[in-house]
N, C-alpha and C. Protein backbone atom coordinates (compact mmCIF):
# COMPACT_ATOMS: atom_id res chain seq x y z
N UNK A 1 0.84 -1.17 0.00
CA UNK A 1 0.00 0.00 0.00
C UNK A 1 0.89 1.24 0.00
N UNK A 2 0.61 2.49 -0.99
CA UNK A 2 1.49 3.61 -0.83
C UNK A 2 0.62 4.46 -0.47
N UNK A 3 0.74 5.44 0.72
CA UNK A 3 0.39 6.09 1.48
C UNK A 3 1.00 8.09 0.82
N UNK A 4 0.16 8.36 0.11
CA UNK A 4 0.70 10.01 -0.61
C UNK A 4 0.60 10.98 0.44
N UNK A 5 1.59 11.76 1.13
CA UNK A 5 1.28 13.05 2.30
C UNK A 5 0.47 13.92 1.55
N UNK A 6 -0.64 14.74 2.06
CA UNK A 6 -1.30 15.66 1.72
C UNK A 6 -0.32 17.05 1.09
N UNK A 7 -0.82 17.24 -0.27
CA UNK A 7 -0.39 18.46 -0.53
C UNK A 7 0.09 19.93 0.36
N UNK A 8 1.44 20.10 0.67
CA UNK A 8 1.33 21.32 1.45
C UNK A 8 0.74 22.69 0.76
N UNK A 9 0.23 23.53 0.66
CA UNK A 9 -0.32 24.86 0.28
C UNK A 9 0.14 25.97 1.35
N UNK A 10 -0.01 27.31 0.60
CA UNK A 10 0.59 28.55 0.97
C UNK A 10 -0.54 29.06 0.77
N UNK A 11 -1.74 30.03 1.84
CA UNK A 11 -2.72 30.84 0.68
C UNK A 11 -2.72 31.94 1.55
N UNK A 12 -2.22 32.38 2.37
CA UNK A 12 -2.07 34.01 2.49
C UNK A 12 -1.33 34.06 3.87
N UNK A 13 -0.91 35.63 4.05
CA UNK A 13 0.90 35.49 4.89
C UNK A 13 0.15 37.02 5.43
N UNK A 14 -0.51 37.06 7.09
CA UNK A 14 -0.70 38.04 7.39
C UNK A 14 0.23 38.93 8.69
N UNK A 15 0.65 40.06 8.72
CA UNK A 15 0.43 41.12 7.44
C UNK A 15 1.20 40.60 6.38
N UNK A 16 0.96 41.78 5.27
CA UNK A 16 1.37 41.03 3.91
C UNK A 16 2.54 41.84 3.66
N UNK A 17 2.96 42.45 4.87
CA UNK A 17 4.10 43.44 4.46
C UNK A 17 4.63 43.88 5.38
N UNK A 18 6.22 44.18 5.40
CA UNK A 18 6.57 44.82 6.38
C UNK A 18 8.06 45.40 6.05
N UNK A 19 8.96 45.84 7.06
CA UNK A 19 10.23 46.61 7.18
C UNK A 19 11.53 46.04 6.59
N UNK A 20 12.03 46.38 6.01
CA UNK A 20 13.45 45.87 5.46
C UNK A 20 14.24 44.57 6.37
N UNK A 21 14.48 45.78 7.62
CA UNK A 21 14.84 44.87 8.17
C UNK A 21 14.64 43.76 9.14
N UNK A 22 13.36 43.17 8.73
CA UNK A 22 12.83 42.17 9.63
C UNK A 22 12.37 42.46 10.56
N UNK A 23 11.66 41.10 11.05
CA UNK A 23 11.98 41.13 12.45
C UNK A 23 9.94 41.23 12.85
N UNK A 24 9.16 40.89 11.65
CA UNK A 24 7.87 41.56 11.41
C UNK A 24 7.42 39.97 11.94
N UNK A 25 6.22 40.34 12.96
CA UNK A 25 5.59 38.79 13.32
C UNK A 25 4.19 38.34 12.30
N UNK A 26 4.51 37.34 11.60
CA UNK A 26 3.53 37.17 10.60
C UNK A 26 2.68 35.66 11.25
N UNK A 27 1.61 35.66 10.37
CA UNK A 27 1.16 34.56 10.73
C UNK A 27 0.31 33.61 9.16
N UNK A 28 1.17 32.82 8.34
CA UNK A 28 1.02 32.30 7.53
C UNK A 28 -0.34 31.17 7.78
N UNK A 29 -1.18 31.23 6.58
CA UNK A 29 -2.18 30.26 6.27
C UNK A 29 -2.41 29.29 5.61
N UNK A 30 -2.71 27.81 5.34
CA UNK A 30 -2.67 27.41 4.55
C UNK A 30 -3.54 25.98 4.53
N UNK A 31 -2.59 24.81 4.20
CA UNK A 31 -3.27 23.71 4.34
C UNK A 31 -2.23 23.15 4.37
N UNK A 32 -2.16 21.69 5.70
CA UNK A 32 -1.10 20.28 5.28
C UNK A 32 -0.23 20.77 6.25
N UNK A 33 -0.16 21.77 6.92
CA UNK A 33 1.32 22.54 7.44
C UNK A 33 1.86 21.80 8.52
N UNK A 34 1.22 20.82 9.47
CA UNK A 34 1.83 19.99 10.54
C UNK A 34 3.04 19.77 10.44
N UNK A 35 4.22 20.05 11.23
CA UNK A 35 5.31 19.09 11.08
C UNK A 35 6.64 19.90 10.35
N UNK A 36 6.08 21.34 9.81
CA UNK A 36 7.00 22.32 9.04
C UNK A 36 8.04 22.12 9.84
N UNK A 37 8.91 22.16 8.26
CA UNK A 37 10.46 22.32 8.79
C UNK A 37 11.27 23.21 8.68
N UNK A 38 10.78 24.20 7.59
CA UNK A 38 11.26 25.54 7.06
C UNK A 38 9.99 26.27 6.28
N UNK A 39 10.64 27.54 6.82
CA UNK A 39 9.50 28.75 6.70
C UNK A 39 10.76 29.65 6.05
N UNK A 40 10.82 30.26 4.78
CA UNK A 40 11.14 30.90 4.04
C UNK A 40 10.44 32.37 3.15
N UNK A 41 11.47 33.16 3.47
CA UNK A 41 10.74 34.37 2.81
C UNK A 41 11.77 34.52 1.62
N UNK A 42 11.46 35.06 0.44
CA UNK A 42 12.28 34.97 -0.54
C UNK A 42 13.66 33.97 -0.60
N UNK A 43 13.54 33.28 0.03
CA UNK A 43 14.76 32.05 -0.09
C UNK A 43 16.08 32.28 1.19
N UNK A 44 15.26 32.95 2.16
CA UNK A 44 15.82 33.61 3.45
C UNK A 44 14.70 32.36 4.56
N UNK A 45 15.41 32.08 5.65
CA UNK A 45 15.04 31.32 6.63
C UNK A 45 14.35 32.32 7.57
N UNK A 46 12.72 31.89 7.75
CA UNK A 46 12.52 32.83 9.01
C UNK A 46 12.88 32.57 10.29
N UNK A 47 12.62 33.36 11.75
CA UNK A 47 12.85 32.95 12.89
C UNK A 47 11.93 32.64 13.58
N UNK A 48 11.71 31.96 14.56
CA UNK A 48 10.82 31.83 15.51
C UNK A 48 9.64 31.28 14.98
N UNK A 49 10.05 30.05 14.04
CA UNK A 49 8.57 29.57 13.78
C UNK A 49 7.96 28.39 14.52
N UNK A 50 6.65 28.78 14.77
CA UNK A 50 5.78 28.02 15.57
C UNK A 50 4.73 27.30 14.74
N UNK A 51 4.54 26.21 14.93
CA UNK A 51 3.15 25.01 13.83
C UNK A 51 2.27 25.40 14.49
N UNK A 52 0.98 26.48 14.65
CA UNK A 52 0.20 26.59 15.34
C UNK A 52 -1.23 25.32 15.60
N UNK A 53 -1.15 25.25 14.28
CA UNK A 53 -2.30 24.06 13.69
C UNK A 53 -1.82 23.79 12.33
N UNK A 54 -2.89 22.37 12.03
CA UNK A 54 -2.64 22.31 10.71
C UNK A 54 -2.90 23.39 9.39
N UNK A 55 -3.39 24.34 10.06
CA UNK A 55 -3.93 25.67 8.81
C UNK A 55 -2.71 26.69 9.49
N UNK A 56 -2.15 26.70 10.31
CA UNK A 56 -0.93 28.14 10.60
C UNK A 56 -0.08 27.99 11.09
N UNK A 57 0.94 28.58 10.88
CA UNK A 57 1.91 28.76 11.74
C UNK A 57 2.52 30.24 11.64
N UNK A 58 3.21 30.81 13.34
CA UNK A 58 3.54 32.06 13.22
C UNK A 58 5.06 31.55 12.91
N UNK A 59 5.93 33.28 12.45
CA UNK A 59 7.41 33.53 12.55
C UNK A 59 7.83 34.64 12.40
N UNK A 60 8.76 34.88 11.98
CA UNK A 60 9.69 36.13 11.99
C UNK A 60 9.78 36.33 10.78
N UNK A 61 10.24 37.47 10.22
CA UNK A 61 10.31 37.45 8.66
C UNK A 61 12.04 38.12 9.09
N UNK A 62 12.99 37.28 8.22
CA UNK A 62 14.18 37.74 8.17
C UNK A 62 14.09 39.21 7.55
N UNK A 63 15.68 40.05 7.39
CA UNK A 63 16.09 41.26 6.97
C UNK A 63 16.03 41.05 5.57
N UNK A 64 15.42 41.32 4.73
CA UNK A 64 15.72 41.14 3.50
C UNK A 64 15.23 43.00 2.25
N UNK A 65 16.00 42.86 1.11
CA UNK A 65 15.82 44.09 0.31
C UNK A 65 14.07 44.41 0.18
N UNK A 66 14.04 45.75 -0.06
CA UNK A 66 12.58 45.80 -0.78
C UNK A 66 12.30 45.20 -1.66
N UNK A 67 10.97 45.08 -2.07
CA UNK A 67 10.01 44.19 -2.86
C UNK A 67 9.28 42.46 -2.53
N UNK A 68 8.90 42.37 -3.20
CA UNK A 68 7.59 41.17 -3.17
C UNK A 68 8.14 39.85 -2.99
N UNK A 69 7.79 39.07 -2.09
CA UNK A 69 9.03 37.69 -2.08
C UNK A 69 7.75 37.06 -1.96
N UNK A 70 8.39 35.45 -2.74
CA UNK A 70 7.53 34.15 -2.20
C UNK A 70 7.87 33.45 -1.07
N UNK A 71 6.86 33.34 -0.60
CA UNK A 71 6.74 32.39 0.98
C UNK A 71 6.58 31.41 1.31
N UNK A 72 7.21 30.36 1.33
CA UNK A 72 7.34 28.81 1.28
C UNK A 72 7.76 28.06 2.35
N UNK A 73 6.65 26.93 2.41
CA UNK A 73 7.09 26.14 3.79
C UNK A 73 7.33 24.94 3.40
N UNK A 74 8.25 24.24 3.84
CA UNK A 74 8.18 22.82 3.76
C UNK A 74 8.11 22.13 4.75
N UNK A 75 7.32 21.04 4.20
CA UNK A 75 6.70 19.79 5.74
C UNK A 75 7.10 18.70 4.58
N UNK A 76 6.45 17.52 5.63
CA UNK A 76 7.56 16.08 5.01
C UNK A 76 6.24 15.61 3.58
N UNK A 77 5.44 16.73 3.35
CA UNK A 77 4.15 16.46 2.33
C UNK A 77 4.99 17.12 1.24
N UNK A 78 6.04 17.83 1.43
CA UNK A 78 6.63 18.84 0.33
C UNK A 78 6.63 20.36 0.64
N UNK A 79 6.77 21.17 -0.47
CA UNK A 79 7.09 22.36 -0.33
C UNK A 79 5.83 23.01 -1.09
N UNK A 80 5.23 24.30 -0.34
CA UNK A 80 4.00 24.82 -0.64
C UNK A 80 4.77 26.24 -0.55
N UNK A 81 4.08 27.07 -1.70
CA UNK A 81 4.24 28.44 -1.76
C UNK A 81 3.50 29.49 -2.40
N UNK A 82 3.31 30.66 -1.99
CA UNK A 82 2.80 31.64 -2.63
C UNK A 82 3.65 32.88 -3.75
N UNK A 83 3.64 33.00 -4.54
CA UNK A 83 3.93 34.36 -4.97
C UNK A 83 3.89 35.31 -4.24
N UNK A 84 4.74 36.46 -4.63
CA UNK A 84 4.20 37.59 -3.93
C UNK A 84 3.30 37.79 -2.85
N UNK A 85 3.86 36.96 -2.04
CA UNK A 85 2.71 37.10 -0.63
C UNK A 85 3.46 38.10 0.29
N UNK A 86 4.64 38.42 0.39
CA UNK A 86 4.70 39.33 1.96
C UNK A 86 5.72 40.61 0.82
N UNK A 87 5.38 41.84 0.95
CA UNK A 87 6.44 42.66 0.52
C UNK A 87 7.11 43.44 1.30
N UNK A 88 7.97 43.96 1.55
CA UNK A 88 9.73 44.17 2.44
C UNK A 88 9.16 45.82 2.08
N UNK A 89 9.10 46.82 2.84
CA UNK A 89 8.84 48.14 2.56
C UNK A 89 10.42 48.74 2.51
N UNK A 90 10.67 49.81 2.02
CA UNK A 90 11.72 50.42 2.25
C UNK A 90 11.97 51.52 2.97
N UNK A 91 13.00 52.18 3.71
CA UNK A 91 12.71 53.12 4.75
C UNK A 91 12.81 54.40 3.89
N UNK A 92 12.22 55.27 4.40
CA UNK A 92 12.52 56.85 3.60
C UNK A 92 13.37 57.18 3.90
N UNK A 93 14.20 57.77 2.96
CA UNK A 93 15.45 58.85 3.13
C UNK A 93 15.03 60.31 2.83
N UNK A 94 15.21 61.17 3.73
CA UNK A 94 15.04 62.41 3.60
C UNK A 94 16.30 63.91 3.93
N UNK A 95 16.33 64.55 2.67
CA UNK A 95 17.36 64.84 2.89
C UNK A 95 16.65 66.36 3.14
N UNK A 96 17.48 67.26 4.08
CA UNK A 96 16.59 68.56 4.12
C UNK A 96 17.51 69.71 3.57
N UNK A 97 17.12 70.72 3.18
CA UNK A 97 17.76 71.81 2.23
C UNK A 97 17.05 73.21 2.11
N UNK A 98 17.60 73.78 3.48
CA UNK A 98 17.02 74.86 4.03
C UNK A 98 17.00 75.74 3.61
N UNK A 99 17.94 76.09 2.84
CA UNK A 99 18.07 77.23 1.91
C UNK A 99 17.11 77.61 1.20
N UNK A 100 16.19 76.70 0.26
CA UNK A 100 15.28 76.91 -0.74
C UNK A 100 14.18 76.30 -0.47
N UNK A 101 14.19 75.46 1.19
CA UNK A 101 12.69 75.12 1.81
C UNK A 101 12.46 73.70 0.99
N UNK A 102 13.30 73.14 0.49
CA UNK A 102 13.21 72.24 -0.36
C UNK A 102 13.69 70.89 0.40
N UNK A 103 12.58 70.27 0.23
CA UNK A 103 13.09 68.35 0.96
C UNK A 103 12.86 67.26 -0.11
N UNK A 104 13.62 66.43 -0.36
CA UNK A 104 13.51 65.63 -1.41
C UNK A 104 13.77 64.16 -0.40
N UNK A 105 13.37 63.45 -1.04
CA UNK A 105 13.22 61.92 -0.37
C UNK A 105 13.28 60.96 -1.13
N UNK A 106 13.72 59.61 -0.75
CA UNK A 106 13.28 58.65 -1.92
C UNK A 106 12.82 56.97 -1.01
N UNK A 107 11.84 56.55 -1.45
CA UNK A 107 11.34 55.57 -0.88
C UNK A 107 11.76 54.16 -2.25
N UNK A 108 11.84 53.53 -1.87
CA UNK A 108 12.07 52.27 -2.53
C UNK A 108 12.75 52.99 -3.98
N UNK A 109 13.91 53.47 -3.98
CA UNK A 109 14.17 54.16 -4.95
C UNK A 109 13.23 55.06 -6.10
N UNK A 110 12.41 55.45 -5.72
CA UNK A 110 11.41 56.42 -6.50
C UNK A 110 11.54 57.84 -5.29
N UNK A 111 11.87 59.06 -6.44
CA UNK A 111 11.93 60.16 -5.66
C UNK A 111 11.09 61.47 -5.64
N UNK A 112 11.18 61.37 -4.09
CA UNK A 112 9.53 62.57 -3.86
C UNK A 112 10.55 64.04 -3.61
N UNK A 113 9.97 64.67 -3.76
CA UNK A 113 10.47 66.19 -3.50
C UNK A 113 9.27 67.09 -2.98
N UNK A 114 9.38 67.62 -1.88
CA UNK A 114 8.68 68.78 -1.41
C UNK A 114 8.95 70.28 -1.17
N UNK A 115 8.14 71.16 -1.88
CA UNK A 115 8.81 72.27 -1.45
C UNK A 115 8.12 73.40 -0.96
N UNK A 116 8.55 74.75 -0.23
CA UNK A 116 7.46 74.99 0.33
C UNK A 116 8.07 76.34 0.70
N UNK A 117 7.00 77.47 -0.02
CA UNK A 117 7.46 78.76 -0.27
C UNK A 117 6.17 79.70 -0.02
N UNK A 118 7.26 80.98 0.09
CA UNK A 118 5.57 82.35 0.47
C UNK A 118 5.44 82.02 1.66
N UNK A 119 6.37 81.75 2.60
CA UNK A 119 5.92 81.93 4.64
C UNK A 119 5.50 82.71 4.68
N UNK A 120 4.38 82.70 5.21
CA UNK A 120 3.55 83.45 6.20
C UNK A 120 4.50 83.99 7.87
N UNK A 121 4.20 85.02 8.21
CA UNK A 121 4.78 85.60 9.34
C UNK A 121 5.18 84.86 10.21
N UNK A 122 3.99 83.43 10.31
CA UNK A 122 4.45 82.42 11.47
C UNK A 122 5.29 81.30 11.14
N UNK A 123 5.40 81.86 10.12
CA UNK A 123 6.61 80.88 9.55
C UNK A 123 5.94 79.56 8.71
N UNK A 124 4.72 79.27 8.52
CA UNK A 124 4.24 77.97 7.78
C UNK A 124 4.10 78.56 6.27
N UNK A 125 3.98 77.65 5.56
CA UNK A 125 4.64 78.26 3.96
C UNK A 125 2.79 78.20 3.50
N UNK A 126 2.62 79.46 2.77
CA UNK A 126 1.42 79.21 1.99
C UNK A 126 1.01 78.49 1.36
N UNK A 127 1.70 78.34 0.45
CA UNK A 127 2.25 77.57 -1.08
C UNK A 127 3.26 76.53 -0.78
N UNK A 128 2.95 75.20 -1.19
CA UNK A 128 3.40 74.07 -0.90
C UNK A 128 3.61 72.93 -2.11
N UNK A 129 4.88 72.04 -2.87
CA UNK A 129 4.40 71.42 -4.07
C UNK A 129 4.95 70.43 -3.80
N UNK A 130 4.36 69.25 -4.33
CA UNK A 130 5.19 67.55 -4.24
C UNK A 130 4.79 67.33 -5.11
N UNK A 131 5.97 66.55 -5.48
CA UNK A 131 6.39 65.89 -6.72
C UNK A 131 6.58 64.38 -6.16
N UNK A 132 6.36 63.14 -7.62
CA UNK A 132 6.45 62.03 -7.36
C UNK A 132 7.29 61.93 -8.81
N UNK A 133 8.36 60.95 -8.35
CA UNK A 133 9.19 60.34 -9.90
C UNK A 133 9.78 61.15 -10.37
């Protein structure tokens, strides 16, 4: 008699997003998950993972770059994963430039600029412009 382990599955990784550098407590959903042996975020090992039940388990999401990673667990049924299930935010950089009231920033490499002219007596600027890209 051959005995097939149930398909492992990946179907959603809550929250679905978080900080560069880790460290974000998620709690993955799925099916088959008993017994996980690795919990992976883009091909990075998470920490602190717990088999809650056969539908979850929590962990850590390692330090990894911005953008969209797949999330994959393996149990002794195989390896189950999602696409683009958790995305890595990037931190803002803001640089300030007092001279001309001008702040420019860039988030996941796309750059914002703010600027902000015509103070009023109390010093808050009338006229205000942001730019994206």
């Amino acid at each position: 008699m051959i005995v097939l382990a149930a398909t492992t599955t990946v179907t959603s990784v809550s929250p679905s997003s978080g900080p560069t550098a880790g460290g974000t407590s998620v709690t993955i959903t799925g099916t088959n998950l008993t017994g996980a042996t690795a919990v992976t975020f883009g091909g990075t090992n998470a920490t602190n993972v717990t088999v809650v039940s056969a539908t979850s388990i929590t962990a850590k999401t390692p330090a990894k770059s911005a953008g969209a990673v797949t999330v994959a667990v393996t149990t002794p049924g195989g390896t189950g994963s999602k696409t683009n299930a958790y995305t890595y935010i990037g931190t803002l950089t803001i640089t300030a430039q007092p001279a001309n009231f001008s702040y420019s920033a860039t988030l996941n490499g796309n750059p914002l600029t703010l600027r902000a002219y015509a103070f009023s007596a109390s010093g808050m600027p009338r006229k205000a412009r942001t730019s994206f890209g």
